[in-house]
C-alpha atoms as a PDB file:
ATOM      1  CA  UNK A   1      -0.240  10.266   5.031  1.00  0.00           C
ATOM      2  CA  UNK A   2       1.190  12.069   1.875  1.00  0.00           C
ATOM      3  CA  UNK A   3       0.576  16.040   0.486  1.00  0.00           C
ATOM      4  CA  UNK A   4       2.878  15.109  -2.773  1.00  0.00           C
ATOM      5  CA  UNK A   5       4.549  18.110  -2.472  1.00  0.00           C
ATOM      6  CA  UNK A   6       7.160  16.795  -5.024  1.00  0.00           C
ATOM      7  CA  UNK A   7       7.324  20.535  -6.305  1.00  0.00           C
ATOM      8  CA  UNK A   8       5.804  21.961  -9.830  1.00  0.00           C
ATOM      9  CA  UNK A   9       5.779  20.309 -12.804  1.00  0.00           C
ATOM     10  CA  UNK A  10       6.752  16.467 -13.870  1.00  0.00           C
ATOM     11  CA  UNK A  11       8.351  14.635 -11.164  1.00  0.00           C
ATOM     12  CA  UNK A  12       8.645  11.151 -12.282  1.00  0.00           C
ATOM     13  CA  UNK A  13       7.150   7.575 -11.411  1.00  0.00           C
ATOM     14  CA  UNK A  14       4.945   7.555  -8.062  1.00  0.00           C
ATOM     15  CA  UNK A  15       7.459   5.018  -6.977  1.00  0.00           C
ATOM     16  CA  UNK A  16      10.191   7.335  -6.650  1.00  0.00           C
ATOM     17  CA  UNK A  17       8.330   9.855  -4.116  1.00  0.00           C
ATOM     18  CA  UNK A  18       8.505   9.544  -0.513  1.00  0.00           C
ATOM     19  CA  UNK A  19       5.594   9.529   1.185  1.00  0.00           C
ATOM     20  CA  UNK A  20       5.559  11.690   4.582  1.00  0.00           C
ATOM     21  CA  UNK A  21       4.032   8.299   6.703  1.00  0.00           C
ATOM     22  CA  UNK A  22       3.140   4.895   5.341  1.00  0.00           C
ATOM     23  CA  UNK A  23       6.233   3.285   3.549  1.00  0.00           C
ATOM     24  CA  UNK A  24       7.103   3.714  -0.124  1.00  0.00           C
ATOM     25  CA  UNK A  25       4.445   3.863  -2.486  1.00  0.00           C
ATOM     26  CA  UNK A  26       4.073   0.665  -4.606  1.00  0.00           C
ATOM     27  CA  UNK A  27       2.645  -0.390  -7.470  1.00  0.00           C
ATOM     28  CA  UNK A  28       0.529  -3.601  -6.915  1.00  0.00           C
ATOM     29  CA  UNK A  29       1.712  -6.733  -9.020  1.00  0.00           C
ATOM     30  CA  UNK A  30      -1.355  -7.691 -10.868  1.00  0.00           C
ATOM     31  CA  UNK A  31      -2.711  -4.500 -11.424  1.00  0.00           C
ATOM     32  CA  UNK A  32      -0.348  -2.740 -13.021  1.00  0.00           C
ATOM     33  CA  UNK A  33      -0.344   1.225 -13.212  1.00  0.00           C
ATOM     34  CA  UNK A  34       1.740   4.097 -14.168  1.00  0.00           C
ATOM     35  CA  UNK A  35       1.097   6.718 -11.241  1.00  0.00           C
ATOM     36  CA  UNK A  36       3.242  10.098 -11.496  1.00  0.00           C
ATOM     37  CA  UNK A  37       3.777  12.934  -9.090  1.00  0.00           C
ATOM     38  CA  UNK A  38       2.882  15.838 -11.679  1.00  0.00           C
ATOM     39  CA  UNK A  39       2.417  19.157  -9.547  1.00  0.00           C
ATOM     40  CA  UNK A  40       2.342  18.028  -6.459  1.00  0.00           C
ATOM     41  CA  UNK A  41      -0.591  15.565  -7.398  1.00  0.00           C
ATOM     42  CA  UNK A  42      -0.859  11.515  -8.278  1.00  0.00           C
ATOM     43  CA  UNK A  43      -2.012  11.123 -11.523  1.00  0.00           C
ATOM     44  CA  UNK A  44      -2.698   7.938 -13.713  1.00  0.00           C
ATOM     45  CA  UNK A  45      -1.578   8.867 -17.133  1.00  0.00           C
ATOM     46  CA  UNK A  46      -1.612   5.361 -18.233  1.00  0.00           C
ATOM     47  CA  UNK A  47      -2.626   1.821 -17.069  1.00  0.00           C
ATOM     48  CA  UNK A  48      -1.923  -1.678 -18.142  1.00  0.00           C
ATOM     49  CA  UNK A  49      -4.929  -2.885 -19.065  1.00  0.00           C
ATOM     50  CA  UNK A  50      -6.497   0.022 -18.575  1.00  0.00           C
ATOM     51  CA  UNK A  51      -6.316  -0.121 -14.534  1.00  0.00           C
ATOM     52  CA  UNK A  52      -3.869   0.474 -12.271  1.00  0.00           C
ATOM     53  CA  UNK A  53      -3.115   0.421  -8.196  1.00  0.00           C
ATOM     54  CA  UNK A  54      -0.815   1.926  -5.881  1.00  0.00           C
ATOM     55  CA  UNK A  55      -0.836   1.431  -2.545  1.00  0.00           C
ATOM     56  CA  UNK A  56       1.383   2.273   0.663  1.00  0.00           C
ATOM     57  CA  UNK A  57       3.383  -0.333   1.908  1.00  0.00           C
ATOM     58  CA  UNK A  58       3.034   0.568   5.453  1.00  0.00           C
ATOM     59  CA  UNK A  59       0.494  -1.939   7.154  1.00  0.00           C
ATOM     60  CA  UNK A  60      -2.331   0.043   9.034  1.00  0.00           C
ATOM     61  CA  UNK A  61      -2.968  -1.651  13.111  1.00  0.00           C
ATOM     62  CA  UNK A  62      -6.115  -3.389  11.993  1.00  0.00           C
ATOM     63  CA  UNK A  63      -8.284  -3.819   9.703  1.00  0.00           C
ATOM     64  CA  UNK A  64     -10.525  -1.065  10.957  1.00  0.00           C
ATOM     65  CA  UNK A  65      -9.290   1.752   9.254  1.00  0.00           C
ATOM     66  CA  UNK A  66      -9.884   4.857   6.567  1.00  0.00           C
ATOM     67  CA  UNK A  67      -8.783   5.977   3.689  1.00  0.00           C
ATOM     68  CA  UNK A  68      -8.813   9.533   2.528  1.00  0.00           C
ATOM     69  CA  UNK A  69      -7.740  11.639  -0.329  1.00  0.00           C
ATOM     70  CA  UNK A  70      -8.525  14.490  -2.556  1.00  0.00           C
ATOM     71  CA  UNK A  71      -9.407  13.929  -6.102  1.00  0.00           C
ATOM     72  CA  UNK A  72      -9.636  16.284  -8.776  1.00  0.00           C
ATOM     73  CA  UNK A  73     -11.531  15.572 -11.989  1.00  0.00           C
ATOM     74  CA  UNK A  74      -9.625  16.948 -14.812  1.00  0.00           C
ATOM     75  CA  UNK A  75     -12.391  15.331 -17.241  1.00  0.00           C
ATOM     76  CA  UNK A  76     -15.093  12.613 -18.133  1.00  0.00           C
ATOM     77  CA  UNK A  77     -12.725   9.959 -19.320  1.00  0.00           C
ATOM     78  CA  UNK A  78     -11.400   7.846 -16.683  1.00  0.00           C
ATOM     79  CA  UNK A  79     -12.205   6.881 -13.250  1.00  0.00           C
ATOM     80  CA  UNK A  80     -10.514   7.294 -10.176  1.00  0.00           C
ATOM     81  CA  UNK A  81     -11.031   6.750  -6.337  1.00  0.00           C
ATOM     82  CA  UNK A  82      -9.105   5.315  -2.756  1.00  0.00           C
ATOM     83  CA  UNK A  83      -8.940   1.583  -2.561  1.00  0.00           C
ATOM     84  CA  UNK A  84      -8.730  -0.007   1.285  1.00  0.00           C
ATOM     85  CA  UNK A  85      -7.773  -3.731   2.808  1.00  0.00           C
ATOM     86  CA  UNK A  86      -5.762  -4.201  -0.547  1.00  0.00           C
ATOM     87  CA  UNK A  87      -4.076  -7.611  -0.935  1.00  0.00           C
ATOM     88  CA  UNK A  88      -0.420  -6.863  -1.758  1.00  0.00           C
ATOM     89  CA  UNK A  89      -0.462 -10.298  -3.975  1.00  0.00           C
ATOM     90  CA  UNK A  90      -4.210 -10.350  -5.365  1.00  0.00           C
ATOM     91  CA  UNK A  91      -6.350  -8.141  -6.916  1.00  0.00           C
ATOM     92  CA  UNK A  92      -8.450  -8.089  -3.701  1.00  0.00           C
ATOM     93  CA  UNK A  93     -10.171  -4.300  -2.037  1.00  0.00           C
ATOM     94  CA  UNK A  94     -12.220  -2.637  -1.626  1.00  0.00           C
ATOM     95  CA  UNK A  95     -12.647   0.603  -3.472  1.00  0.00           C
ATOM     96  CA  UNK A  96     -14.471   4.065  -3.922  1.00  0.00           C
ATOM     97  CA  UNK A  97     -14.877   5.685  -7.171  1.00  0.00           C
ATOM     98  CA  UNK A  98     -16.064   8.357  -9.106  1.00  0.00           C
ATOM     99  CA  UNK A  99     -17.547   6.920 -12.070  1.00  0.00           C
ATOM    100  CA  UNK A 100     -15.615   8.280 -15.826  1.00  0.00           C
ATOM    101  CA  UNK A 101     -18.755  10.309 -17.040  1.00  0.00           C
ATOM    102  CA  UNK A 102     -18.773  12.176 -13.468  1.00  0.00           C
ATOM    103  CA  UNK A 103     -22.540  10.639 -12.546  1.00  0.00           C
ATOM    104  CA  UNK A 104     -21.648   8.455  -9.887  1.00  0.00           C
ATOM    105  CA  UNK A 105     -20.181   8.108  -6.642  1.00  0.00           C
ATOM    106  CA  UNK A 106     -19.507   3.663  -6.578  1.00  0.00           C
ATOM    107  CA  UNK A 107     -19.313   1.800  -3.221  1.00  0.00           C
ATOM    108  CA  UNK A 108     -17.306  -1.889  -4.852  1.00  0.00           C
ATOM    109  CA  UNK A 109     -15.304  -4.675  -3.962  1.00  0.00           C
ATOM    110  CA  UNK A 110     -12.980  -6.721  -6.442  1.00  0.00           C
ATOM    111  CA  UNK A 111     -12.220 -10.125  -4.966  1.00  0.00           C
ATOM    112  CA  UNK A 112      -9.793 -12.444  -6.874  1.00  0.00           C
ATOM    113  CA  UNK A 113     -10.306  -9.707  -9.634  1.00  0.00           C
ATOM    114  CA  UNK A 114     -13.858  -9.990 -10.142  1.00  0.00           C
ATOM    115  CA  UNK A 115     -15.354  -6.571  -9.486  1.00  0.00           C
ATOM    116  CA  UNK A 116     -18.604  -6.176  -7.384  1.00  0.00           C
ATOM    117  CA  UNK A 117     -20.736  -2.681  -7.043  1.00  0.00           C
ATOM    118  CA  UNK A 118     -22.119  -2.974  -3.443  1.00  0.00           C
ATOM    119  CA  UNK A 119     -23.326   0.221  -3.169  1.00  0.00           C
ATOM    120  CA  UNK A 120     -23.839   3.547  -5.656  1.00  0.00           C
ATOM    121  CA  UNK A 121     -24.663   7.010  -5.464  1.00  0.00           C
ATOM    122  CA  UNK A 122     -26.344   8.601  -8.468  1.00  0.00           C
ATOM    123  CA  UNK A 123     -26.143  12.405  -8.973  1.00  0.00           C
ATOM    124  CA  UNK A 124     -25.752  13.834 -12.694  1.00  0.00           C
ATOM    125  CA  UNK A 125     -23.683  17.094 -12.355  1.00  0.00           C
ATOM    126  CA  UNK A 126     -22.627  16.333  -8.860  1.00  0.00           C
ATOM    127  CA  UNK A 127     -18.934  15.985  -9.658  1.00  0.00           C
ATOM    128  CA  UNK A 128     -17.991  18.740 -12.322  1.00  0.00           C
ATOM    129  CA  UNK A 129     -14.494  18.452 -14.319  1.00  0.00           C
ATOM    130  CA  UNK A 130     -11.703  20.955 -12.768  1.00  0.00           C
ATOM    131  CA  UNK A 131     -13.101  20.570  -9.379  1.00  0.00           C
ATOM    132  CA  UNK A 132     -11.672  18.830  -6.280  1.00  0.00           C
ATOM    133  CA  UNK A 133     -13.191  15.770  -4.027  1.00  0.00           C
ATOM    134  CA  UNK A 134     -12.253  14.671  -1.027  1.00  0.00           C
ATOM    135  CA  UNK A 135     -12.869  10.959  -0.565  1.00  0.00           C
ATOM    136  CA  UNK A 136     -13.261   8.931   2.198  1.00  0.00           C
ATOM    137  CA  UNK A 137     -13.327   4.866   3.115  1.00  0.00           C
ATOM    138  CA  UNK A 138     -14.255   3.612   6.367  1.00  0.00           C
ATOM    139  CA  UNK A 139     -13.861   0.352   6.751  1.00  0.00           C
ATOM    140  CA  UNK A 140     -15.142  -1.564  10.501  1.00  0.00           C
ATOM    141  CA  UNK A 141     -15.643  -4.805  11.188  1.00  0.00           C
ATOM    142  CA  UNK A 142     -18.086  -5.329   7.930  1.00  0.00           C
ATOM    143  CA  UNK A 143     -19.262  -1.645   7.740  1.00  0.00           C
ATOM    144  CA  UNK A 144     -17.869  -0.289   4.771  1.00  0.00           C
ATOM    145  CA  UNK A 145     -18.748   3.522   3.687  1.00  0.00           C
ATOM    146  CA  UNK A 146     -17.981   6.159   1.076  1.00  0.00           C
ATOM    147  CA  UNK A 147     -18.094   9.560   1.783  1.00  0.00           C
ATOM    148  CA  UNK A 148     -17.635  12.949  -0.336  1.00  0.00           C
ATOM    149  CA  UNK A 149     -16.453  16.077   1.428  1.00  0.00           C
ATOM    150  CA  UNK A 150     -17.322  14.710   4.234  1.00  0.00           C
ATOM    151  CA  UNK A 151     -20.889  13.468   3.715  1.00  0.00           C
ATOM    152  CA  UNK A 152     -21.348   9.748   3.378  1.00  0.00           C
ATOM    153  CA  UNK A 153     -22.802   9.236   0.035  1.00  0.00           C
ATOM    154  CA  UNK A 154     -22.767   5.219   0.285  1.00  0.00           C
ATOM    155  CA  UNK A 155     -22.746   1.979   2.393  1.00  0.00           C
ATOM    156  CA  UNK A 156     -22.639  -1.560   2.398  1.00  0.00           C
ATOM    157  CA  UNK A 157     -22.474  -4.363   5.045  1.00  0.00           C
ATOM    158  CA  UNK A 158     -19.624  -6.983   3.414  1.00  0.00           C
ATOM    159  CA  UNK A 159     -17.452  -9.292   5.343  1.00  0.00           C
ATOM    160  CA  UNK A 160     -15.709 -10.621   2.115  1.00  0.00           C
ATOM    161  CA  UNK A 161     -12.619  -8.874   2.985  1.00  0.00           C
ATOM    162  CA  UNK A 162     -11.582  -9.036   6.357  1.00  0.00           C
ATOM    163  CA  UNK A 163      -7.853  -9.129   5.834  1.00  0.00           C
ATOM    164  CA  UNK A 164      -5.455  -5.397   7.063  1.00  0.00           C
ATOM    165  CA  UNK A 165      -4.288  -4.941   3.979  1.00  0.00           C
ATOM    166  CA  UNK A 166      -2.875  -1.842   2.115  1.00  0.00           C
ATOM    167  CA  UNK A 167      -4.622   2.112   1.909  1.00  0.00           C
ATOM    168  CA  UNK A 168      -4.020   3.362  -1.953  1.00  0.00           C
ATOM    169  CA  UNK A 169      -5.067   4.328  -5.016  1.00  0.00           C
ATOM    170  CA  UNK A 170      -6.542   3.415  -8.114  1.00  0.00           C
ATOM    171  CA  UNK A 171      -7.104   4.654 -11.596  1.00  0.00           C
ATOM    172  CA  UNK A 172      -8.554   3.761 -14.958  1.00  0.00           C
ATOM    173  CA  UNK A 173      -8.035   5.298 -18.256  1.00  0.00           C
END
C-alpha cells in the first residue's frame, strides 16, 4: 500500500520513497526503469529500452492476490498499467495496461520476456488524457482479471504463472 505523498513537486528516484506497507520499492533487474515520485505520483519519465518495472519488495501470502492503483493519463504516448506475480529475477507477470493511443484496456502476460495479450478491451475515447483510472488485477488460482474503476473490463484463464511474486508497476515511453 502506498499514497506517494512525497510532497509537491520533484522528489527524486522511486527508489528513494518509502512506501507506507510492502518493502522498498525496487526497480526490477532486467527491465530497467526510471520511476520518480513527482507530486505525490509515480511517473516513468524514461525507460531503458523503452520499458521499465518497479515492484514492492514485500512478498504478498499467496499467490492469490490484487493489485490496485490509480493511473492518470497525461497523454497518448506511452503506456502504463499494474503488473502482478512478478519474478524478482525474470521478466515474468502478468500485467494490465492502458494501451499509448488511449483505445485499449490489455489483459497480458510476459513470460521469459516474451509478451502475450490474453485478453483486451476495445473502447476508442474510453480513457481521455488528464483523467484518472483506477486499475485493478486479480489474480486466483488461474483466474486472472482487469478491472477499471471498478468494473472488470477483461479476463483470462492462464496457469503460466503460478509463482507469489511481486505487486508493481510498469511503464513504457
Amino acid at each position: 500500500f502506498d499514497t506517494i505523498t512525497a510532497g509537491s513537486g520533484w522528489q527524486g528516484p522511486l527508489t528513494d520513497h518509502t512506501p507506507e506497507l510492502g518493502g522498498p520499492i525496487v526497480q526490477h533487474p532486467t527491465a530497467g526503469g526510471l520511476f520518480y515520485a513527482v507530486n505525490n505520483r509515480a511517473v516513468c519519465r524514461n525507460a531503458a529500452a523503452g520499458k521499465g518495472v518497479m515492484y514492492y519488495s514485500g512478498p504478498p501470502a499467496s499467490a492469490d492476490y490484487s493489485v490496485q492503483a490509480d493511473v492518470r493519463i497525461f497523454s497518448a504516448t506511452g503506456a502504463c498499467g499494474i503488473v502482478g506475480r512478478c519474478s524478482t529475477t525474470a521478466s515474468t507477470f502478468y500485467y494490465v495496461y492502458i494501451t499509448n493511443d488511449n483505445s485499449q484496456l490489455v489483459l497480458a502476460k510476459m513470460v521469459g520476456g516474451a509478451i502475450t495479450s490474453l485478453d483486451v478491451f476495445t473502447a476508442p475515447g474510453f480513457f481521455a488524457a488528464g483523467s484518472t483510472y483506477t486499475l485493478r488485477l486479480d489474480m486466483a488460482s488461474d483466474t486472472i482479471e482487469g478491472y477499471v474503476n471498478g468494473v472488470k473490463r477483461v479476463e483470462a484463464t492462464d496457469s503460466s504463472i503460478t509463482a507469489i511474486g511481486r505487486g508493481g508497476i510498469r511503464g513504457i515511453t
